[in-house]
N, C-alpha and C. Protein backbone atom coordinates (compact mmCIF):
# COMPACT_ATOMS: atom_id res chain seq x y z
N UNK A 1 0.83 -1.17 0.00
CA UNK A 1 0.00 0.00 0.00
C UNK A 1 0.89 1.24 0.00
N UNK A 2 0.27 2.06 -0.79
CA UNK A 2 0.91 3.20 -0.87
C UNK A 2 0.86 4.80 -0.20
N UNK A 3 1.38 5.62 0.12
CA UNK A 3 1.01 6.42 0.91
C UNK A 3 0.32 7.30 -0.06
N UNK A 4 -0.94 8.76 0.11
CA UNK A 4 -1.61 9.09 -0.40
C UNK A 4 -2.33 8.24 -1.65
N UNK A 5 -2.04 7.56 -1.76
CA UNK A 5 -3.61 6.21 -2.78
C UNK A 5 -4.87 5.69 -2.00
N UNK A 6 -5.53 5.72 -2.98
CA UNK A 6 -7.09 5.66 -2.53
C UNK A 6 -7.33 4.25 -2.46
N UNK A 7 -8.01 3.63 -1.85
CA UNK A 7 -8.34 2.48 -1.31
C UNK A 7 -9.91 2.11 -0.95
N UNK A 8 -10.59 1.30 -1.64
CA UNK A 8 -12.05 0.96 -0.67
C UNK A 8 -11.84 -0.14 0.38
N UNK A 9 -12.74 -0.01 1.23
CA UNK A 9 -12.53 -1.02 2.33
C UNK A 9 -12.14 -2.35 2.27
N UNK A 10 -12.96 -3.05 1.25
CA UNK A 10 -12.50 -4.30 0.73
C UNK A 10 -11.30 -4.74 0.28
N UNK A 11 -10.52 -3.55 -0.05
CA UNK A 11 -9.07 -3.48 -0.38
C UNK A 11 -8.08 -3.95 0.73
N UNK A 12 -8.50 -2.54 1.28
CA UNK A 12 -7.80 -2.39 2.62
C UNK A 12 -8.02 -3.81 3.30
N UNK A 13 -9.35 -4.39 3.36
CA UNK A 13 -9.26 -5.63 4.55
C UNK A 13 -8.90 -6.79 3.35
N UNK A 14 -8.76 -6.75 2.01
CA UNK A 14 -7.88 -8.21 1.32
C UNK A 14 -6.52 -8.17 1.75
N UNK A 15 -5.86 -6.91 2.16
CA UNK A 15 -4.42 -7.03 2.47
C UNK A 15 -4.22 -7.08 3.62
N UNK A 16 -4.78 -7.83 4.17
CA UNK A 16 -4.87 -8.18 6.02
C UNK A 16 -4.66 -7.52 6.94
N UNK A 17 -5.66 -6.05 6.72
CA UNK A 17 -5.33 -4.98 7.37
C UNK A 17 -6.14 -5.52 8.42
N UNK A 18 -6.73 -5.30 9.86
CA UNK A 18 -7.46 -5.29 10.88
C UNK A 18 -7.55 -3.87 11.11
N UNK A 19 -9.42 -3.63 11.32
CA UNK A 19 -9.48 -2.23 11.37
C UNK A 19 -9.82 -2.20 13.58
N UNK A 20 -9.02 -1.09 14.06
CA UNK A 20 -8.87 -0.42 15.27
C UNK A 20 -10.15 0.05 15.71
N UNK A 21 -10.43 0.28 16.85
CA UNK A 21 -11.64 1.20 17.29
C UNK A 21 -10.61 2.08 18.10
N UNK A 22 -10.93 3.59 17.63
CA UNK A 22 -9.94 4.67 18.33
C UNK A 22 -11.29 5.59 19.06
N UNK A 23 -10.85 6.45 19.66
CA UNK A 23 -11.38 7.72 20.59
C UNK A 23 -10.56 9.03 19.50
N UNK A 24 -11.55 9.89 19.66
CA UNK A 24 -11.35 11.04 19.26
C UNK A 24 -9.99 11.09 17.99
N UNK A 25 -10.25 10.87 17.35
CA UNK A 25 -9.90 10.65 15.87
C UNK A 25 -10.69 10.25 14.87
N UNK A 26 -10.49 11.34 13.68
CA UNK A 26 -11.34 11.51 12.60
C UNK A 26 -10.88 10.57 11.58
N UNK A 27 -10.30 9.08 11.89
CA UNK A 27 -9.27 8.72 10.97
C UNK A 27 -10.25 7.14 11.16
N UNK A 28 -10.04 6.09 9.84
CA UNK A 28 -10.07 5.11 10.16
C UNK A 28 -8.39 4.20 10.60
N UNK A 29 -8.19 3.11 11.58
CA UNK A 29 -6.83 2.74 12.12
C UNK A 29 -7.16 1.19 11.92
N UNK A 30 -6.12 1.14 11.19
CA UNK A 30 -5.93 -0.46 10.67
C UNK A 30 -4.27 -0.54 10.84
N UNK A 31 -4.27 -2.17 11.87
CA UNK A 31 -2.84 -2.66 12.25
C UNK A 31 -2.60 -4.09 11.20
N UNK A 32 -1.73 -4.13 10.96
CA UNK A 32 -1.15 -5.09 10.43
C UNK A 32 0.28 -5.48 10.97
N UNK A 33 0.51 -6.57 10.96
CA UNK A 33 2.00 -7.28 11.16
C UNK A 33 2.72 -5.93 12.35
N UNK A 34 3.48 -4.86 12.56
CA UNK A 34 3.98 -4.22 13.51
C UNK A 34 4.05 -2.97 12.84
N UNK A 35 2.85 -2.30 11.92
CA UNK A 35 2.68 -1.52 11.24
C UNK A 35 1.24 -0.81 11.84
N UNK A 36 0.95 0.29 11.90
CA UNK A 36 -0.62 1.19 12.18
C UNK A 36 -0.76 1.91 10.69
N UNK A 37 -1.42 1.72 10.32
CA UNK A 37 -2.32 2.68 9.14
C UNK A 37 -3.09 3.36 9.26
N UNK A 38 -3.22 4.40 8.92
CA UNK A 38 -4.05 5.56 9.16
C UNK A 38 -4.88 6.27 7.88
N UNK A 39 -6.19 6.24 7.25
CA UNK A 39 -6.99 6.21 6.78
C UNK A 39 -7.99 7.43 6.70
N UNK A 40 -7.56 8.27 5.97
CA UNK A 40 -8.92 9.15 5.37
C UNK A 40 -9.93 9.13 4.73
N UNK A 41 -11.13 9.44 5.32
CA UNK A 41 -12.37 9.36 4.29
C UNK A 41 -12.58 10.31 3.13
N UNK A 42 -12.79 9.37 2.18
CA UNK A 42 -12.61 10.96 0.94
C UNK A 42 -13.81 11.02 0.13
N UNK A 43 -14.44 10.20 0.38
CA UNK A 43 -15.72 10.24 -0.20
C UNK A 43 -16.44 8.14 -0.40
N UNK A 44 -17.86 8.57 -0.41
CA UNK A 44 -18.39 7.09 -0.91
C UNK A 44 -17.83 6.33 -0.57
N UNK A 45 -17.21 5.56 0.90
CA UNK A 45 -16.70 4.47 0.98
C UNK A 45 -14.96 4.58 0.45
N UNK A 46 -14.68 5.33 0.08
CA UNK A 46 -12.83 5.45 -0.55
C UNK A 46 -12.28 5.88 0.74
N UNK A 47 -10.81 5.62 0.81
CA UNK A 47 -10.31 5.86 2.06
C UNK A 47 -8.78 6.30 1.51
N UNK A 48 -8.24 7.31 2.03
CA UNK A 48 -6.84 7.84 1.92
C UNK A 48 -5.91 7.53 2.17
N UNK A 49 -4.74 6.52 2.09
CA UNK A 49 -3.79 6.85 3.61
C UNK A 49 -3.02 7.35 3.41
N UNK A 50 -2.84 7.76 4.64
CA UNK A 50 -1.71 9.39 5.06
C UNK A 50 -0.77 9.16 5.66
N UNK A 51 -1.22 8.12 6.47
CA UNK A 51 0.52 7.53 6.93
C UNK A 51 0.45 6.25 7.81
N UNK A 52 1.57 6.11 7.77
CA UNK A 52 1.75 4.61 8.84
C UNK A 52 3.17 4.82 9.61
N UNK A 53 2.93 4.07 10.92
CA UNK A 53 3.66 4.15 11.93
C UNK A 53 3.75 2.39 12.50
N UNK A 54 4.82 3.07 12.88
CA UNK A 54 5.25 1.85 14.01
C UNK A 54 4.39 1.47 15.23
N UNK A 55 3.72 0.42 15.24
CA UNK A 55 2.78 -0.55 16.37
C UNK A 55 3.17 0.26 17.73
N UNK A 56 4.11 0.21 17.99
CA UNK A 56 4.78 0.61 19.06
C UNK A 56 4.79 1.87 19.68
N UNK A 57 4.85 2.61 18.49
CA UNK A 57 4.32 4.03 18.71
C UNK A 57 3.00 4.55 19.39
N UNK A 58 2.51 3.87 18.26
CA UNK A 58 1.09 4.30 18.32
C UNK A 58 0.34 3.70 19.68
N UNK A 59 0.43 2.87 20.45
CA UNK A 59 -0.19 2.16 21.28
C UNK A 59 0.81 2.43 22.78
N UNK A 60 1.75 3.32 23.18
CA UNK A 60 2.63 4.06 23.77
C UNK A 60 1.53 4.77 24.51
């Protein structure tokens, strides 16, 4: 996956993303393997991502 490419959900969950339940964030959060993804809504079901971080980070 690429950073800023558009993605529908079905995408995102064929590449064995697992989607997060977060608090106060406008983002959808999908972990994979020791990776966090981070997910913009851009319209109709399409989703952005903007960036990814380290597991470790994010859950700190």
């Amino acid at each position: 996956m690429k950073i800023n490419e558009q993605y529908s959900l079905t995408e995102i969950e064929s590449n064995g993303l697992i989607e997060k339940t977060v608090k106060d964030l406008d983002a959808k959060v999908f972990t994979a393997n020791n990776k966090v993804y981070f997910f913009e809504n851009v319209g109709n079901k399409i989703y952005r991502l903007y960036t990814v971080i380290n597991k470790r980070s994010f859950f700190l």
